[in-house]
Protein backbone atom coordinates (compact mmCIF):
# COMPACT_ATOMS: atom_id res chain seq x y z
CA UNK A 1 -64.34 -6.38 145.80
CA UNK A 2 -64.63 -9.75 144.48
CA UNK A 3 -61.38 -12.35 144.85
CA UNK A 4 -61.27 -12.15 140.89
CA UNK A 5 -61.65 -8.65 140.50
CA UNK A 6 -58.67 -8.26 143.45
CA UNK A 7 -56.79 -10.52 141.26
CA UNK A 8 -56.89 -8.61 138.10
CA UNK A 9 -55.59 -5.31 139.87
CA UNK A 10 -52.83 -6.99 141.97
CA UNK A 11 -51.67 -8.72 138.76
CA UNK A 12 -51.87 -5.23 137.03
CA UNK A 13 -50.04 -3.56 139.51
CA UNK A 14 -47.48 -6.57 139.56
CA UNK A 15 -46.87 -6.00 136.12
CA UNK A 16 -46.18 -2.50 136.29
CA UNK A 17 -43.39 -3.11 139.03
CA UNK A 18 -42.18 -5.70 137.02
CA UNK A 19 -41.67 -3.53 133.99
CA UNK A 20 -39.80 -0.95 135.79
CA UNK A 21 -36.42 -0.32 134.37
CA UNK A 22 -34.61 -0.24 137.42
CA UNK A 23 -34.80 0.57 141.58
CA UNK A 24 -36.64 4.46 141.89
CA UNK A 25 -34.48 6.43 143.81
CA UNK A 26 -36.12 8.54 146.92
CA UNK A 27 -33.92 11.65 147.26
CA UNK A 28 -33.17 13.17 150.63
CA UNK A 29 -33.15 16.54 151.91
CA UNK A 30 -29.57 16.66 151.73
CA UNK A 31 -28.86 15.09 148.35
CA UNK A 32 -26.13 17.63 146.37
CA UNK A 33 -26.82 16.91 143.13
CA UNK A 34 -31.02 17.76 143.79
CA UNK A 35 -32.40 19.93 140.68
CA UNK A 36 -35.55 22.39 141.32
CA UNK A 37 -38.30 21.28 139.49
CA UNK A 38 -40.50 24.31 140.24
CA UNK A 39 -41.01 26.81 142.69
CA UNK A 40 -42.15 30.12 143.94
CA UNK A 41 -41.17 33.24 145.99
CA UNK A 42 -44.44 35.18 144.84
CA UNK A 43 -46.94 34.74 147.98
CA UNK A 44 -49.46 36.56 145.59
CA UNK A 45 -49.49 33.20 143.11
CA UNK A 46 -51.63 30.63 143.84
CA UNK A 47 -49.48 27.19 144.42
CA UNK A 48 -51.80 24.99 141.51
CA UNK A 49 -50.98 27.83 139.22
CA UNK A 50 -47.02 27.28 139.86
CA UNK A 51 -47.68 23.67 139.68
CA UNK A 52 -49.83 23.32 136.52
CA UNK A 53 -47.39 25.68 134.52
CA UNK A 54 -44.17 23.70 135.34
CA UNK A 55 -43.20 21.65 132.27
CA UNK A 56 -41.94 18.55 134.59
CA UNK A 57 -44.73 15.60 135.73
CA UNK A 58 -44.23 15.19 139.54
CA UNK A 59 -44.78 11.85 140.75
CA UNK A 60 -43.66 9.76 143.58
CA UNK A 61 -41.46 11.63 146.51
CA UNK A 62 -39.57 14.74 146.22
CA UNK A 63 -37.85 17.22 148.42
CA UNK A 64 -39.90 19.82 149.42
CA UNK A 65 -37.72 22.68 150.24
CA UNK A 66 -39.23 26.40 152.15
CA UNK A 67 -36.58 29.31 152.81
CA UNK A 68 -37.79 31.73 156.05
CA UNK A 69 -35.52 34.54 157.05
CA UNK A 70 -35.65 34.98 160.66
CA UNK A 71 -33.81 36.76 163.33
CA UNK A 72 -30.92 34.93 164.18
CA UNK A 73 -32.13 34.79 167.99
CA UNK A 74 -34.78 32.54 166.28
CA UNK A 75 -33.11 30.63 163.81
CA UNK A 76 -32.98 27.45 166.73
CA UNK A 77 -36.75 27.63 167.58
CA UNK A 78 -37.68 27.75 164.17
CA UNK A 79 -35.36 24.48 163.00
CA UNK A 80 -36.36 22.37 166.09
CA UNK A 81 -40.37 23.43 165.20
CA UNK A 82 -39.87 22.45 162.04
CA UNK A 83 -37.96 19.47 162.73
CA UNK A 84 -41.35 18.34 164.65
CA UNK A 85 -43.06 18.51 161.53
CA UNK A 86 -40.48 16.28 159.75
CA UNK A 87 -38.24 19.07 158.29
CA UNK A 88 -34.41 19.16 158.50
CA UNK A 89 -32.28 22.34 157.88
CA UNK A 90 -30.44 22.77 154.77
CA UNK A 91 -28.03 24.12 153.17
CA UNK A 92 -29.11 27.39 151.28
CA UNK A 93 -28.22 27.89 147.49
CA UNK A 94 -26.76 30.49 145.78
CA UNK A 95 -29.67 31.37 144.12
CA UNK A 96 -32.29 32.30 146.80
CA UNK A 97 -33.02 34.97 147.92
CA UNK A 98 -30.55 36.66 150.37
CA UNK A 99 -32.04 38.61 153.78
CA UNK A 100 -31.90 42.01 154.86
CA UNK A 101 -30.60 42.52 157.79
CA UNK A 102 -31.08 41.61 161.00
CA UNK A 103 -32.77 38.62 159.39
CA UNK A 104 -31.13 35.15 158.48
CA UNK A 105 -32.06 32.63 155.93
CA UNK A 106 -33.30 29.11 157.01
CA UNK A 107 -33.85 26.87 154.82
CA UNK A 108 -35.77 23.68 155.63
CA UNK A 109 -36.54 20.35 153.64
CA UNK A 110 -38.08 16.93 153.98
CA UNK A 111 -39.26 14.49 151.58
CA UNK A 112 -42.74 13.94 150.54
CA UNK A 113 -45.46 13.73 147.37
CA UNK A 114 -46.75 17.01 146.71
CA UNK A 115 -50.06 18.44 144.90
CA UNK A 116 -51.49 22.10 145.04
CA UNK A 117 -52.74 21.53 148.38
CA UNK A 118 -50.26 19.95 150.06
CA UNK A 119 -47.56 22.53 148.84
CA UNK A 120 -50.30 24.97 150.29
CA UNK A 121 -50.78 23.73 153.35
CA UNK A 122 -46.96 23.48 154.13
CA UNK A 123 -46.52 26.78 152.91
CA UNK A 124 -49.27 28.32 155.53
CA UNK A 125 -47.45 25.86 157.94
CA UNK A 126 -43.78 27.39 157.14
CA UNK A 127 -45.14 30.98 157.08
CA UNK A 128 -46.81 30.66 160.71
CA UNK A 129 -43.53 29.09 161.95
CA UNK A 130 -40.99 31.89 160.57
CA UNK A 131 -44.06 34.65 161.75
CA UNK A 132 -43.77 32.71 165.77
CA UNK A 133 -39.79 32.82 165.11
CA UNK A 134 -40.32 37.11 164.37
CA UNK A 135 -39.53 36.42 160.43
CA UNK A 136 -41.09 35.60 157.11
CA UNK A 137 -41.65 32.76 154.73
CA UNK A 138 -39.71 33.68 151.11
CA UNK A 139 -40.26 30.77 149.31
CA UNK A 140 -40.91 27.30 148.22
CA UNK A 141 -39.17 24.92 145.92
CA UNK A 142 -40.17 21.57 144.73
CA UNK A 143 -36.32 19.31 144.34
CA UNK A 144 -35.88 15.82 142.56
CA UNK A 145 -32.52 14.03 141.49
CA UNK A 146 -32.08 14.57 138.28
CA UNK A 147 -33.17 11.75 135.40
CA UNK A 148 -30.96 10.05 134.11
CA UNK A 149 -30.87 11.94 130.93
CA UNK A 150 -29.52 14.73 132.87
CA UNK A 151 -26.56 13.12 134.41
């Protein structure tokens, strides 16, 4: 790349930040007022097709948020795998999915960008862990504060 050419895209890129309308907020796994963009707790649906028919642009990081139900003689192996991976256990929301017994529901969240195969990948990832654990993975939720419309 030529110094000018460099130039032109650092000054474009400049310009974008400088037009921003204020500081972009990362959300955390733990944020309360976190709003599900999409999700999924069909394994038979592909993860692009879930993500092509939401009606919300994803860009920039979100929560990522999997629910496993697990026995509860597993439920500390599976958080502190998970936690290698990045993941921190969270709360679970009134409307997942609720386990039959002897299973438990984990849930399990961290923040990152997400396409079709990255939501795939950490789905194979979160159904291997609750499968080591003796459970199942249930689902898979994409979270993002809400705009500021919404507030």
């Amino acid at each position: 790349m030529s110094g000018d050419s460099r130039q032109t895209v650092l000054g474009r890129l400049a310009g974008r930040l400088r037009r921003s309308t204020g500081p972009i907020r990362v959300p955390r796994p733990d944020d309360e007022d976190l709003v599900v963009l999409v999700g999924s707790t069909d394994d038979a649906v592909a993860t692009s097709t879930v993500l092509e028919s939401a009606a919300v642009s994803i860009a920039g990081p979100v929560v990522l948020r999997l629910l496993v139900f697990v026995p509860e003689s597993g439920v500390d192996a599976a958080i502190e795998s998970a936690a290698l991976e990045g993941y921190a256990e969270v709360s679970t929301r009134p409307e997942d999915p609720r386990p039959d017994e002897p299973l438990v529901a984990v849930a399990l969240a961290r923040v990152q960008s997400v396409d079709a195969r990255t939501v795939s990948q950490e789905r194979s990832r979160c159904a291997s862990l609750a499968s080591r654990s003796g459970g199942h993975a249930v689902g898979w939720w994409v979270l993002d504060a809400p705009a500021e419309s919404e507030k």
